[in-house]
Protein backbone atom coordinates (compact mmCIF):
# COMPACT_ATOMS: atom_id res chain seq x y z
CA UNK A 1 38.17 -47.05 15.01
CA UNK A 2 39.15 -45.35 11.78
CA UNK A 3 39.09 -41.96 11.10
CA UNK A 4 35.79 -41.99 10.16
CA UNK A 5 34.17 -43.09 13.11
CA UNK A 6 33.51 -46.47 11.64
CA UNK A 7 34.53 -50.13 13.66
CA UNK A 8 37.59 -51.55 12.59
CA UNK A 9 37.32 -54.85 10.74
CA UNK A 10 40.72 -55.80 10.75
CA UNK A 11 39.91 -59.18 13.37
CA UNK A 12 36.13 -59.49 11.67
CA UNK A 13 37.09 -62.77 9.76
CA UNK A 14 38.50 -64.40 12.60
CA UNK A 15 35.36 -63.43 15.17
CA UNK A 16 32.78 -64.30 12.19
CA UNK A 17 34.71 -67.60 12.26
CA UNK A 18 34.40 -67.94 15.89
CA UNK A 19 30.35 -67.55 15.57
CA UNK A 20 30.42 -69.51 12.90
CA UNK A 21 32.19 -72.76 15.08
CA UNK A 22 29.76 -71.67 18.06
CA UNK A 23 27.12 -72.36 15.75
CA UNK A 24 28.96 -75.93 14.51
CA UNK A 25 28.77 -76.80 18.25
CA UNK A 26 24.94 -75.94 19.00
CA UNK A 27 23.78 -77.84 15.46
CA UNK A 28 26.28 -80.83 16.61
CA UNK A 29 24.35 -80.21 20.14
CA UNK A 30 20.50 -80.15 18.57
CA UNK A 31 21.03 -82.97 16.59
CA UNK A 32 23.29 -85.69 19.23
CA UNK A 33 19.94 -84.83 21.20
CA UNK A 34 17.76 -85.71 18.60
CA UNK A 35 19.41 -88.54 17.56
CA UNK A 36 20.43 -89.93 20.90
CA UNK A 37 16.92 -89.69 22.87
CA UNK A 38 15.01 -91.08 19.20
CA UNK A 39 17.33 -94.19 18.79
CA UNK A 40 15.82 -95.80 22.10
CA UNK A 41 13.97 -98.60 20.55
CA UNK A 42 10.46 -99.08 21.65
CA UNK A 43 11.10 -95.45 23.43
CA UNK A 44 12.97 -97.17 26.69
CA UNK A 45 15.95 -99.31 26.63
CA UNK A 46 18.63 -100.30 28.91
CA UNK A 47 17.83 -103.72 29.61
CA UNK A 48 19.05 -107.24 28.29
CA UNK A 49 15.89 -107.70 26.27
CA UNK A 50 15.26 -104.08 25.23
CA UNK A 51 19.03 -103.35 24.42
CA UNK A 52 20.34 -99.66 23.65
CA UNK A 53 22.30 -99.49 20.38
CA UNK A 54 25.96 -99.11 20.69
CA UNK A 55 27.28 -95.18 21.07
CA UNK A 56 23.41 -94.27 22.88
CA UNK A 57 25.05 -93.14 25.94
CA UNK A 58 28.57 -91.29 24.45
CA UNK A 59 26.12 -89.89 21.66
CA UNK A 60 23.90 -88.11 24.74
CA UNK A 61 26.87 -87.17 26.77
CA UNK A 62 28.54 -85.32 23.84
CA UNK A 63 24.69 -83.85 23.46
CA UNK A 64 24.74 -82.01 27.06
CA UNK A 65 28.81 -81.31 26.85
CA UNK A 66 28.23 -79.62 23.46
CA UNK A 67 25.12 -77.84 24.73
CA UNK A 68 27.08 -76.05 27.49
CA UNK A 69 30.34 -75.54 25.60
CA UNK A 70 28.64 -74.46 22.46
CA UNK A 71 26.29 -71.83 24.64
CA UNK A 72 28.78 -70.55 26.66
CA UNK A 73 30.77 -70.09 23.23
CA UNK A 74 28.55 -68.65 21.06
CA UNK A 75 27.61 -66.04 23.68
CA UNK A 76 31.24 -65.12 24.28
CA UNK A 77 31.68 -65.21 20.46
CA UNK A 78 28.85 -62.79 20.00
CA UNK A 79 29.73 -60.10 22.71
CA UNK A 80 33.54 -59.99 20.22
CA UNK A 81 31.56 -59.93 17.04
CA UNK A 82 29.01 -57.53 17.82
CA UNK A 83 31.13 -54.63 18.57
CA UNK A 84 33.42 -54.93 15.03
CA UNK A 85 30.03 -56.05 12.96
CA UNK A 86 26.90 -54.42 14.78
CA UNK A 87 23.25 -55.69 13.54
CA UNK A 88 21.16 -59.06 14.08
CA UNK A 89 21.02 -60.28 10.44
CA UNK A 90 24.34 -61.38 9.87
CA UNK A 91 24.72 -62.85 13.73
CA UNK A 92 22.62 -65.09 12.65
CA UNK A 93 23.17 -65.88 9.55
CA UNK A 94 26.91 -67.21 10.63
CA UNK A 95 25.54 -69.13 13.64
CA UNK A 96 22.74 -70.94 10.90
CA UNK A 97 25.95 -71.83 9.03
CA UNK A 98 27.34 -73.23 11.59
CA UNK A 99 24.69 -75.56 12.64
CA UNK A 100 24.00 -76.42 8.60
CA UNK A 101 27.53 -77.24 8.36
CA UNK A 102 27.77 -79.57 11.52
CA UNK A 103 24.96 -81.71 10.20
CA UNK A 104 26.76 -83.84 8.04
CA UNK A 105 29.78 -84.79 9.79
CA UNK A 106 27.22 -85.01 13.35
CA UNK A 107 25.60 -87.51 11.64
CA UNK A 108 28.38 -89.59 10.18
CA UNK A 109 30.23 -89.35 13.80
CA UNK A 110 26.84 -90.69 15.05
CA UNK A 111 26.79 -93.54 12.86
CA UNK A 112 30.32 -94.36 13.97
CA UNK A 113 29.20 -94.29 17.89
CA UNK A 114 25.91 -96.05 17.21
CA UNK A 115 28.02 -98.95 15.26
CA UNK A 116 25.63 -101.33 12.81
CA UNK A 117 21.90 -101.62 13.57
CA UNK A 118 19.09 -103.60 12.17
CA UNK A 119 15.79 -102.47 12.37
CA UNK A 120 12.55 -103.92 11.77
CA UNK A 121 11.42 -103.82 8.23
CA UNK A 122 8.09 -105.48 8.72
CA UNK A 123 6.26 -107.58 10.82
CA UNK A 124 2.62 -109.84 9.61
CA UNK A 125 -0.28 -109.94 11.14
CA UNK A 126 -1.27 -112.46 13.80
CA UNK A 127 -1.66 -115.93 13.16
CA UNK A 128 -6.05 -116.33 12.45
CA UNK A 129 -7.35 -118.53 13.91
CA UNK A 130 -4.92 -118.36 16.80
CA UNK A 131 -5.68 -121.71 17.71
CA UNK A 132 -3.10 -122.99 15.06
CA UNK A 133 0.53 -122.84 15.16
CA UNK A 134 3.62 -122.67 12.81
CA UNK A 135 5.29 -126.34 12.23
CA UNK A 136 7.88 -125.53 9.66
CA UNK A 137 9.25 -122.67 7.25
CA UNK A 138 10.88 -123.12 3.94
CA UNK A 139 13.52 -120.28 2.42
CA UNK A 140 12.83 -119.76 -1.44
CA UNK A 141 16.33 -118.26 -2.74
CA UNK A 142 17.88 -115.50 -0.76
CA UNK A 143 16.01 -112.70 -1.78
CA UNK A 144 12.44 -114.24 -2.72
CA UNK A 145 9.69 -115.82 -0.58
CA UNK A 146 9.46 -117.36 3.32
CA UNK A 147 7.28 -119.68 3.05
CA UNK A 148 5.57 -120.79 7.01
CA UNK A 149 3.74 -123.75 7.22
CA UNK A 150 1.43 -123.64 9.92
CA UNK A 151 -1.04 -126.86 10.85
CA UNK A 152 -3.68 -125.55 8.72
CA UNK A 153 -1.91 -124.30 5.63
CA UNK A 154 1.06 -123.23 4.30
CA UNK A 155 1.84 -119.15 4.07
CA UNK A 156 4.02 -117.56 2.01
CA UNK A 157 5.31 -113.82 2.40
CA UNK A 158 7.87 -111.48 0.24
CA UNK A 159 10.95 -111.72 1.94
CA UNK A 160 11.41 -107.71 1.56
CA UNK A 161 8.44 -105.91 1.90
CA UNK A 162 6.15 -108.82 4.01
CA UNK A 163 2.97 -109.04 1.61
CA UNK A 164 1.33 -111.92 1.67
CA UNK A 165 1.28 -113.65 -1.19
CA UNK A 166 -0.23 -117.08 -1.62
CA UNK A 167 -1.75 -119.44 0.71
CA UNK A 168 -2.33 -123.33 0.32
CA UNK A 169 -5.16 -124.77 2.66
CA UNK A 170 -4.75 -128.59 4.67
CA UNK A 171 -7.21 -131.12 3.53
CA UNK A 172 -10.14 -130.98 6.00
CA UNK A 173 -9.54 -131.97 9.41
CA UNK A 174 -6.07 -132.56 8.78
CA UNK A 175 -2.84 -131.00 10.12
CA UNK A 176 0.17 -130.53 8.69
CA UNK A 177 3.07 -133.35 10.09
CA UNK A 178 6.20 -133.22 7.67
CA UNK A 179 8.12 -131.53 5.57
CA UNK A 180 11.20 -131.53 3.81
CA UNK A 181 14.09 -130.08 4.84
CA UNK A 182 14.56 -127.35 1.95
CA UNK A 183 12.94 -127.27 -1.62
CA UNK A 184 14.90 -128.59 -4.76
CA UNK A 185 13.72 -127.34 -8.29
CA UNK A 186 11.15 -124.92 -6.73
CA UNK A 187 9.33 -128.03 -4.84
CA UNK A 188 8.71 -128.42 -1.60
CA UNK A 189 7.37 -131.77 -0.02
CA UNK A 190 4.88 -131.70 2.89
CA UNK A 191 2.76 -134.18 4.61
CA UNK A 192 -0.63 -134.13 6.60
CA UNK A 193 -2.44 -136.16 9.23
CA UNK A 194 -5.53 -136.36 11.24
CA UNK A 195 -6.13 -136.30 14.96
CA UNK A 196 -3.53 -139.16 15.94
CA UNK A 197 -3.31 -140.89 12.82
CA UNK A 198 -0.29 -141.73 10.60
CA UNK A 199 1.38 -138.79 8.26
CA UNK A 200 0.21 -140.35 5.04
CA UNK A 201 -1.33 -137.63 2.75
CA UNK A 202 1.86 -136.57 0.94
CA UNK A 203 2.22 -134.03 -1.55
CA UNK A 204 4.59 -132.05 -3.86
CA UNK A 205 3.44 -128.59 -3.57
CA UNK A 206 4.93 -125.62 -6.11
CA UNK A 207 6.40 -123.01 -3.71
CA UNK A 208 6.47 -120.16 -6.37
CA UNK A 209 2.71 -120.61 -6.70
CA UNK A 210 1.61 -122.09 -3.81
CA UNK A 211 -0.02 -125.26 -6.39
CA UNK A 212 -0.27 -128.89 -5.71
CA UNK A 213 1.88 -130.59 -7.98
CA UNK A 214 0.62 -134.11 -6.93
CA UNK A 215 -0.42 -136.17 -4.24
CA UNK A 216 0.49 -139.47 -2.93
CA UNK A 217 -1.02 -141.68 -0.24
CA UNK A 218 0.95 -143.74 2.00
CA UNK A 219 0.74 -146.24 4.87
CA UNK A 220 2.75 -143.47 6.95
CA UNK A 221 4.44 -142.98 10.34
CA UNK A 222 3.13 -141.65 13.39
CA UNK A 223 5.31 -139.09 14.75
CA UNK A 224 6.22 -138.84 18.33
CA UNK A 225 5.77 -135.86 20.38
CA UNK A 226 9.37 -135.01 20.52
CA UNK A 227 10.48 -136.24 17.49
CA UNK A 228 7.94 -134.75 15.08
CA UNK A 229 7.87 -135.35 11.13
CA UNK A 230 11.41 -134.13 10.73
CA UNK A 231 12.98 -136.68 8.37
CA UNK A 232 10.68 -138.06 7.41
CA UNK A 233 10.26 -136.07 3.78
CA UNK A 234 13.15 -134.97 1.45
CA UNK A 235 13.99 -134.67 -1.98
CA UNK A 236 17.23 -134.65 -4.11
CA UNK A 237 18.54 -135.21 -7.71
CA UNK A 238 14.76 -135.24 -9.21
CA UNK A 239 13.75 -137.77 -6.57
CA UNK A 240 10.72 -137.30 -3.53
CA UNK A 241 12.04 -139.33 -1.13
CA UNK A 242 8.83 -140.52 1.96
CA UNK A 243 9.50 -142.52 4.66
CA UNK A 244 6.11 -145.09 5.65
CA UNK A 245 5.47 -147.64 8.57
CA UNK A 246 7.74 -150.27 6.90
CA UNK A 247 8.88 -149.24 3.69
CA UNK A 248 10.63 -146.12 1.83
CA UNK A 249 9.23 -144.75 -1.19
CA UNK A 250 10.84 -142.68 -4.01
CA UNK A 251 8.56 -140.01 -6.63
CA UNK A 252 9.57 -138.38 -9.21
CA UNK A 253 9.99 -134.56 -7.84
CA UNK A 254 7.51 -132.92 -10.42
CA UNK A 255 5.20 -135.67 -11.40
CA UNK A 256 4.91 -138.03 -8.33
CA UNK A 257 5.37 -141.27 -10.36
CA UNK A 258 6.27 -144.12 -8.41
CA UNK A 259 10.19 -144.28 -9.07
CA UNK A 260 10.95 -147.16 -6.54
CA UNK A 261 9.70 -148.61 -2.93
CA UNK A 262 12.01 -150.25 -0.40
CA UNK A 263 11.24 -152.08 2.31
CA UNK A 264 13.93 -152.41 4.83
CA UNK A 265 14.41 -155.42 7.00
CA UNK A 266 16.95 -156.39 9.55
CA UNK A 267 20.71 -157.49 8.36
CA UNK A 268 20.90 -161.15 7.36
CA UNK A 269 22.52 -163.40 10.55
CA UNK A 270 22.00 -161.12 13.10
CA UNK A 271 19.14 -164.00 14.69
CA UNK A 272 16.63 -161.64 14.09
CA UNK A 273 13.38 -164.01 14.63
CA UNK A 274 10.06 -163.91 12.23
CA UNK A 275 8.79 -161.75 14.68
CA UNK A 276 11.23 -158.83 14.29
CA UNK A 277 10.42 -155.95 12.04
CA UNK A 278 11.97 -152.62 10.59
CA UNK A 279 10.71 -149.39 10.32
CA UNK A 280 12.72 -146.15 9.21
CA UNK A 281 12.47 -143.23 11.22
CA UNK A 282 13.92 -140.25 9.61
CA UNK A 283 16.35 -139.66 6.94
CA UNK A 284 18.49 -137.54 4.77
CA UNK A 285 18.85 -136.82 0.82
CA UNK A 286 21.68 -135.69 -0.88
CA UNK A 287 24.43 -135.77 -3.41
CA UNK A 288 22.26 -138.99 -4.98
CA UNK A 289 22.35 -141.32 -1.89
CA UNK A 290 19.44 -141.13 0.48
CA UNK A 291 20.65 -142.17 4.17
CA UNK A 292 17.94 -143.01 6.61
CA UNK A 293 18.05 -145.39 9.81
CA UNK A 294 16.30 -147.85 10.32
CA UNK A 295 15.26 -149.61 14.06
CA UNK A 296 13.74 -153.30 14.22
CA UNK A 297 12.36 -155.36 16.74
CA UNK A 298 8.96 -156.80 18.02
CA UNK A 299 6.09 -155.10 19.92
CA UNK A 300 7.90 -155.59 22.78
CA UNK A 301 11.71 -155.42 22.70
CA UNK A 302 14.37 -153.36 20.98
CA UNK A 303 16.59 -155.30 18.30
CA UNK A 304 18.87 -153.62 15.96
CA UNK A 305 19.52 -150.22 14.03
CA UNK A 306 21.31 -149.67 11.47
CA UNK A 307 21.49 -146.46 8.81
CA UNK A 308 20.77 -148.01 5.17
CA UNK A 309 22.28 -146.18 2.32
CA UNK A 310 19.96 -145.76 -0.89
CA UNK A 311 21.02 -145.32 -4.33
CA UNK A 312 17.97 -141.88 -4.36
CA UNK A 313 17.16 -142.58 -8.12
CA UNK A 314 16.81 -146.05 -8.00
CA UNK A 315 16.27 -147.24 -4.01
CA UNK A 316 18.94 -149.86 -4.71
CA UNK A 317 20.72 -150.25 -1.65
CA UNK A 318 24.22 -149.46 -1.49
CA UNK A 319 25.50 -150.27 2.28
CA UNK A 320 24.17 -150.50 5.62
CA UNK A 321 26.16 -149.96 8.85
CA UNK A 322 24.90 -150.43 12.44
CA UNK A 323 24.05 -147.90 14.79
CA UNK A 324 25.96 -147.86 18.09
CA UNK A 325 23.07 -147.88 20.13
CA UNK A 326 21.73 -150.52 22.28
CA UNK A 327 18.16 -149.37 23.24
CA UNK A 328 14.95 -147.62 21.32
CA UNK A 329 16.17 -144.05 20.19
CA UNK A 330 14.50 -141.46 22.00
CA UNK A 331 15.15 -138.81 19.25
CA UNK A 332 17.01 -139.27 16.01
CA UNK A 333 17.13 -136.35 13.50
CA UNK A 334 19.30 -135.59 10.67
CA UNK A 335 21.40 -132.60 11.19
CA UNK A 336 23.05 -132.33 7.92
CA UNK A 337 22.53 -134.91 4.66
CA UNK A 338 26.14 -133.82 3.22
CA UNK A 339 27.96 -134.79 4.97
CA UNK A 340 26.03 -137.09 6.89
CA UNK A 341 25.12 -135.81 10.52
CA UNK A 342 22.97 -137.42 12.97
CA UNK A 343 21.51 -136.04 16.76
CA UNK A 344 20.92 -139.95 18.30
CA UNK A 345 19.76 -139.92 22.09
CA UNK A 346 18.67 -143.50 23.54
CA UNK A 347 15.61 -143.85 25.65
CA UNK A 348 18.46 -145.96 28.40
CA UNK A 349 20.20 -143.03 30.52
CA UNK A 350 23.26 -144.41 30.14
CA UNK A 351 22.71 -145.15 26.52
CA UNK A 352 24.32 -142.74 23.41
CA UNK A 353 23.47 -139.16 23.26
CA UNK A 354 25.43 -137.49 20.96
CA UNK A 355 25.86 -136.21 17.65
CA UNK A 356 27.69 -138.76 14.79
CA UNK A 357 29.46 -137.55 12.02
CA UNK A 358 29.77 -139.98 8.76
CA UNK A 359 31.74 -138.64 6.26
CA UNK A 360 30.78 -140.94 3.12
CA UNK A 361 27.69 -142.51 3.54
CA UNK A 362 28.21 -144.67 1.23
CA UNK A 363 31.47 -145.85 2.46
CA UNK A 364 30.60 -148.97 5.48
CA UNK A 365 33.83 -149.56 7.07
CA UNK A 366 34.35 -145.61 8.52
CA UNK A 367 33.39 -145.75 12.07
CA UNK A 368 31.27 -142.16 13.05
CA UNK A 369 32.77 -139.33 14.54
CA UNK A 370 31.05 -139.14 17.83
CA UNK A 371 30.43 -135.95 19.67
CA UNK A 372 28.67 -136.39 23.30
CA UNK A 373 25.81 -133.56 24.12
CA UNK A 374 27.19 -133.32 27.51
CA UNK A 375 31.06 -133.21 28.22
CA UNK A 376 33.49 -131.83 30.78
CA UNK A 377 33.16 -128.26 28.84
CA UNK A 378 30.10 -127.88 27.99
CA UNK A 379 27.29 -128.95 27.56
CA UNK A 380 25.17 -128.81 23.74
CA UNK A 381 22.19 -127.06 23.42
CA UNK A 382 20.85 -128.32 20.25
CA UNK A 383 16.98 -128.07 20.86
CA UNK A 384 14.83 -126.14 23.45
CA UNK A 385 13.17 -128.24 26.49
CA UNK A 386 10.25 -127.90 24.61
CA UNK A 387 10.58 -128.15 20.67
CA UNK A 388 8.55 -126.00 18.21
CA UNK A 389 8.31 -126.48 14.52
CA UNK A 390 7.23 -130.28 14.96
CA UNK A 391 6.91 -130.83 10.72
CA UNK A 392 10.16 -129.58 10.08
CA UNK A 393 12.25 -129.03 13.55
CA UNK A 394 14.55 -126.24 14.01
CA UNK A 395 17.82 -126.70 16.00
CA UNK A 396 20.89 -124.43 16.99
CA UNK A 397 23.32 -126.04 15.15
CA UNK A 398 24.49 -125.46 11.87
CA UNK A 399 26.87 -127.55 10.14
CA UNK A 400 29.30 -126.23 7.68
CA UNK A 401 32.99 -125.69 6.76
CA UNK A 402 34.18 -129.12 8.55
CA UNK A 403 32.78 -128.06 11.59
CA UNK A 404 29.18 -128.84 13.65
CA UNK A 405 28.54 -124.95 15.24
CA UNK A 406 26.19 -125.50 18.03
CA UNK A 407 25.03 -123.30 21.27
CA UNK A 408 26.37 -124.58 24.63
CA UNK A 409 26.10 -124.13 28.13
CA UNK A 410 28.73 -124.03 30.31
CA UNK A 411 29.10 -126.24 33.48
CA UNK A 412 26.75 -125.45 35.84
CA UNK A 413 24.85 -123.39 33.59
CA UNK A 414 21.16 -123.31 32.82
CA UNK A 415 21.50 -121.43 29.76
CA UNK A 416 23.26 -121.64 26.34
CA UNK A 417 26.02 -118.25 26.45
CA UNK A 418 28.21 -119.78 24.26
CA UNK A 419 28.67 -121.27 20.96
CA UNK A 420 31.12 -124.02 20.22
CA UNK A 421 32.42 -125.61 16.79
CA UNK A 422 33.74 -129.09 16.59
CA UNK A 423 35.10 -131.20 13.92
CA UNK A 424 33.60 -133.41 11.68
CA UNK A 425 36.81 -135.14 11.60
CA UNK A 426 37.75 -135.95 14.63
CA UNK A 427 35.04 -134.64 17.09
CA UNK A 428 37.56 -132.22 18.65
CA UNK A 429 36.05 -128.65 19.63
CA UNK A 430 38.15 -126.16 17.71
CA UNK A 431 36.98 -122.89 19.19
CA UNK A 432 34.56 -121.30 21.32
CA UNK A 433 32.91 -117.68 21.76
CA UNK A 434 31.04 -116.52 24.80
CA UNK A 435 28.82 -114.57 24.05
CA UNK A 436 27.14 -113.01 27.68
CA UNK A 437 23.27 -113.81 26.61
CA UNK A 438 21.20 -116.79 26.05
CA UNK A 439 21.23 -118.29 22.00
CA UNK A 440 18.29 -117.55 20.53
CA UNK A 441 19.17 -118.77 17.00
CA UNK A 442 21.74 -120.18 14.84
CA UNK A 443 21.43 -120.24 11.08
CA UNK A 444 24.40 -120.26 7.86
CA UNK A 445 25.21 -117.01 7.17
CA UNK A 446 27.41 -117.06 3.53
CA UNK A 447 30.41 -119.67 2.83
CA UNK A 448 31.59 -120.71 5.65
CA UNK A 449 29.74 -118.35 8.07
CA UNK A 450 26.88 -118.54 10.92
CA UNK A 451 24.92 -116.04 12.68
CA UNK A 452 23.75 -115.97 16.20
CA UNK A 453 21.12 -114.50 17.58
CA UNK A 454 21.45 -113.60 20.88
CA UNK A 455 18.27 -113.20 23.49
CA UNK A 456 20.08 -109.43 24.22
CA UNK A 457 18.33 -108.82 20.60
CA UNK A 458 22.27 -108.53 19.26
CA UNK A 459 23.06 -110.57 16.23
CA UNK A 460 26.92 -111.46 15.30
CA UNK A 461 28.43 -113.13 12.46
CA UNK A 462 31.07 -115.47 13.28
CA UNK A 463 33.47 -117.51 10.89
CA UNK A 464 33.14 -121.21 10.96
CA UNK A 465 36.73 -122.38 10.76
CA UNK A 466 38.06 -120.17 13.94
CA UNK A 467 35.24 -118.64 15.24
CA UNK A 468 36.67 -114.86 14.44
CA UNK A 469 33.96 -112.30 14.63
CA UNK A 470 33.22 -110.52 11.49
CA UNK A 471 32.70 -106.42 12.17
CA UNK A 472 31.87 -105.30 15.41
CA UNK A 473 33.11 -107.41 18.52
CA UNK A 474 29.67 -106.64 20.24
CA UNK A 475 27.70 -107.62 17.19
CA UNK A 476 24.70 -105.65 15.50
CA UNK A 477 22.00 -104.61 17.55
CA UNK A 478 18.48 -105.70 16.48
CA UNK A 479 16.23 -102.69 17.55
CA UNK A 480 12.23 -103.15 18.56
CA UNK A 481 12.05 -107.23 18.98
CA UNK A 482 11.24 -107.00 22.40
CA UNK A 483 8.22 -108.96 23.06
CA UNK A 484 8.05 -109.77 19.33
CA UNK A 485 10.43 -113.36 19.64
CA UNK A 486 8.83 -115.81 20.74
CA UNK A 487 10.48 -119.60 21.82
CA UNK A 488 13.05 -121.02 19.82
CA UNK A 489 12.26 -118.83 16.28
CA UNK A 490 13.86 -119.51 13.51
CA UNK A 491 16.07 -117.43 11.31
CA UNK A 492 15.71 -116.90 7.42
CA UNK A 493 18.86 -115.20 5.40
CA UNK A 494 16.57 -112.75 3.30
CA UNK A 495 19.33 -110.38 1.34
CA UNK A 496 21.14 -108.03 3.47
CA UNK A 497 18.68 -108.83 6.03
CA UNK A 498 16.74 -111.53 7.92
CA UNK A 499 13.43 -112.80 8.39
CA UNK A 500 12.53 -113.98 11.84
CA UNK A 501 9.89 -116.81 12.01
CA UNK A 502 7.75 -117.65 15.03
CA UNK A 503 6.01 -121.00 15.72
CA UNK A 504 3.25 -118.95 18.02
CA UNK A 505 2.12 -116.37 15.93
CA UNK A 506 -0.88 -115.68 17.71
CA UNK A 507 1.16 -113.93 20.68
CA UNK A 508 4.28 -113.12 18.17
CA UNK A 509 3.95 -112.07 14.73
CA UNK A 510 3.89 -115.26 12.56
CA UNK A 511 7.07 -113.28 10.60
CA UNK A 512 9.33 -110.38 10.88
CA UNK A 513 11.89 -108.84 8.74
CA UNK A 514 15.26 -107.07 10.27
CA UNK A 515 17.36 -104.65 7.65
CA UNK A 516 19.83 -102.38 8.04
């Protein structure tokens, strides 16, 4: 006391500081609480399809331990104060301090714990009718339009805020059966057919207007249940490129003049009879050669196949090479056009089922790189059991940087945990990453990058060459897509985010956007 009779405030500083950090621990307390219990996507997580973001449970464990230390404190804090500084106003005013000053660095220690996150951006409305289904979606530029084709029309959406924005209708009762593999010069090729008829009505549609450019009409293929119209549309170098029954036909890109029509038939001296004819079944464009094989025979019995290279501006043909397969091909689809990849499985059990790499297509005497779909390690996991997106098929491989990146199931395994890369070169497997959860989706992600999308809603970035994982080891978590992905979807690069596209958007939403 001093002579006076007044409190001595020679250890005031030091006790207001001690309310003051009693207050930094109740704020840091409040808002861990808040932050921890509202970060639960949905409102429950915990489980491999509802997945809590990384740092939930030390973020609500530091919540309770700060709610006890920092009470305990700030009452033993107040009992010293009190007596040197009597009154309620300033009390209170050190502890509000406190808890204004903790919010900034809670916060950024939160966002440390929680690690990266993606959250749902948007989502569109159900597919209407929901008797239809998507077949296809197209990517316009990275930060543009998502265009999903669907077998009554073709839908296009902002990539960053969802609106709808144009929509081109099917010819009456016809579906939609093909379509190319991207869009060149801002148009997209797409094909329709009626019930069980060929996929002749081609046209070249305008993707950043959703107009009909032209429209051709060709003696076209049927497509087969599992191999859909993949293939059989693309475009390159100014050049439409449309595969028929027996022939191959080039248009110009934005006119649809008739550039060229080829009509493959089977390699001279092979004693193919009269009887024998050829008929392309899917193909790839690129770099100014079109590549697309070719099977022949009879009504009856299997005879060759071979992959004829095409000069794409002027259908002159440049080389043809045989396929190593010995029966009808059960699937064929083009993986990549440059270089030159091809999934081949033969109806014969015992007959080729693997992917082939060719580096020059163009170039006859290289014999393919083959990679088997089933091995001693692993086995690929290209396509679902039961394929979506018939007009333009979706698989989970991606092939870049020298390398074909693929999901894979290990031996014994009924579902694809891992994701292997193997050379183009040589057909070697350079690295692996397992990743604990079913694939969901593979897609490019940047030079020399793919992401994977895991089924325990996580998303990681890996690098193709060694299969290093770029930022955290656990990947991002994708928050609230639990009951919103539906089978095989496929995912759109869309900025520093990601659309999500569903082929049953009338249980799923048709598309959804995730964005940090």
């Amino acid at each position: 006391m001093t002579e006076d009779g007044r409190p001595s405030g020679t250890r005031t500083p030091g006790k207001a500081a001690l309310v003051v950090g009693a207050g930094v621990l109740i704020g840091l307390a409040v808002e861990f609480h808040w932050l921890g219990w509202t970060s639960f996507p949905g409102n429950s997580c915990g489980s491999r399809y509802r997945p809590c973001p990384e740092g939930t449970t030390p973020t609500l464990v530091l919540a309770f331990v700060l709610t006890f230390v920092g009470f305990f404190g700030l009452t033993a804090a107040l009992a010293a104060f009190t007596p040197a500084r009597p009154g309620k106003a300033v009390p209170g005013a050190l502890v509000a301090a406190g808890v204004l000053i903790a919010l900034w660095p809670g916060w950024q220690a939160y966002l440390w714990m929680r690690g990266p996150v993606l959250d749902r951006a948007w989502e569109s409305g159900p597919d209407r009718p929901a008797s239809v289904r998507g077949v296809g979606a197209w990517a316009v530029g990275e930060d543009g339009t998502v265009v999903r084709a669907r077998t009554d029309a073709l839908v296009a959406y902002d990539s960053g805020s969802g609106d709808r924005g144009w929509v081109l209708r099917a010819p009456v009762r016809e579906s939609v059966c093909a379509m190319s593999e991207r869009t060149v010069d801002g148009i997209g090729l797409v094909a329709f057919a009626r019930d069980e008829k060929p996929c002749g009505t081609v046209w070249g549609v305008d993707v950043r207007s959703g107009r009909k450019v032209w429209e051709r009409n060709i003696a076209g293929v049927t497509a087969g249940h599992f191999r859909g119209g993949g293939g059989l549309l693309s475009a390159d170098a100014g050049v439409a490129v449309a595969l028929a029954e027996r022939s191959v036909h080039g248009y110009g890109l934005t006119d649809g003049t008739v550039r060229w029509t080829v009509e493959p038939v089977p390699a001279a001296g092979n004693g193919a009879g009269d009887d024998v004819v050829c008929e392309p079944v899917t193909a790839g464009t690129a770099g100014g050669v079109t590549t697309v094989v070719v099977t022949c025979g009879d009504h009856l019995d299997f005879h060759s196949a071979h992959l004829l290279a095409l000069d794409t501006a002027t259908g002159e043909e440049l080389s043809r090479r045989e396929l190593p397969i010995e029966s009808r091909p059960s699937s064929a689809a083009v993986l990549s056009a440059e270089p030159f990849t091809l999934l081949v499985q033969e109806e014969d059990e015992r007959g080729l089922a693997a992917v082939l790499s060719y580096g020059d297509p163009g170039d006859p005497g290289r014999e393919p790189v083959t990679i088997p779909l089933t091995a001693d390690e692993e086995d690929l996991a290209l396509t679902a059991a039961e394929p979506d997106f018939a007009a333009r098929p979706v698989f989970r491989a991606v092939v870049t940087g020298g390398n074909l990146i693929v999901a894979a199931a290990k031996p014994g395994a009924d579902r694809p945990e891992r994701v292997a890369a193997y050379a183009l070169e040589d057909g070697r497997r350079r690295w692996h990453a397992d990743l604990g959860t079913a694939v969901v989706a593979l897609a490019p992600a940047g030079r020399d990058r793919v992401a994977v999308l895991g089924e325990s809603q996580r998303l990681w970035t890996l690098t193709a060459g060694d299969g290093n994982r770029v930022g955290e080891e656990d990947g991002t978590t994708v928050r609230d897509l639990a009951f919103r992905l539906g089978h095989g979807p496929q995912l759109v690069r869309a900025g520093d985010g990601w659309v999500i596209v569903n082929a049953d958007g009338g249980t799923y939403p048709p598309a959804l956007a995730v964005s940090p």
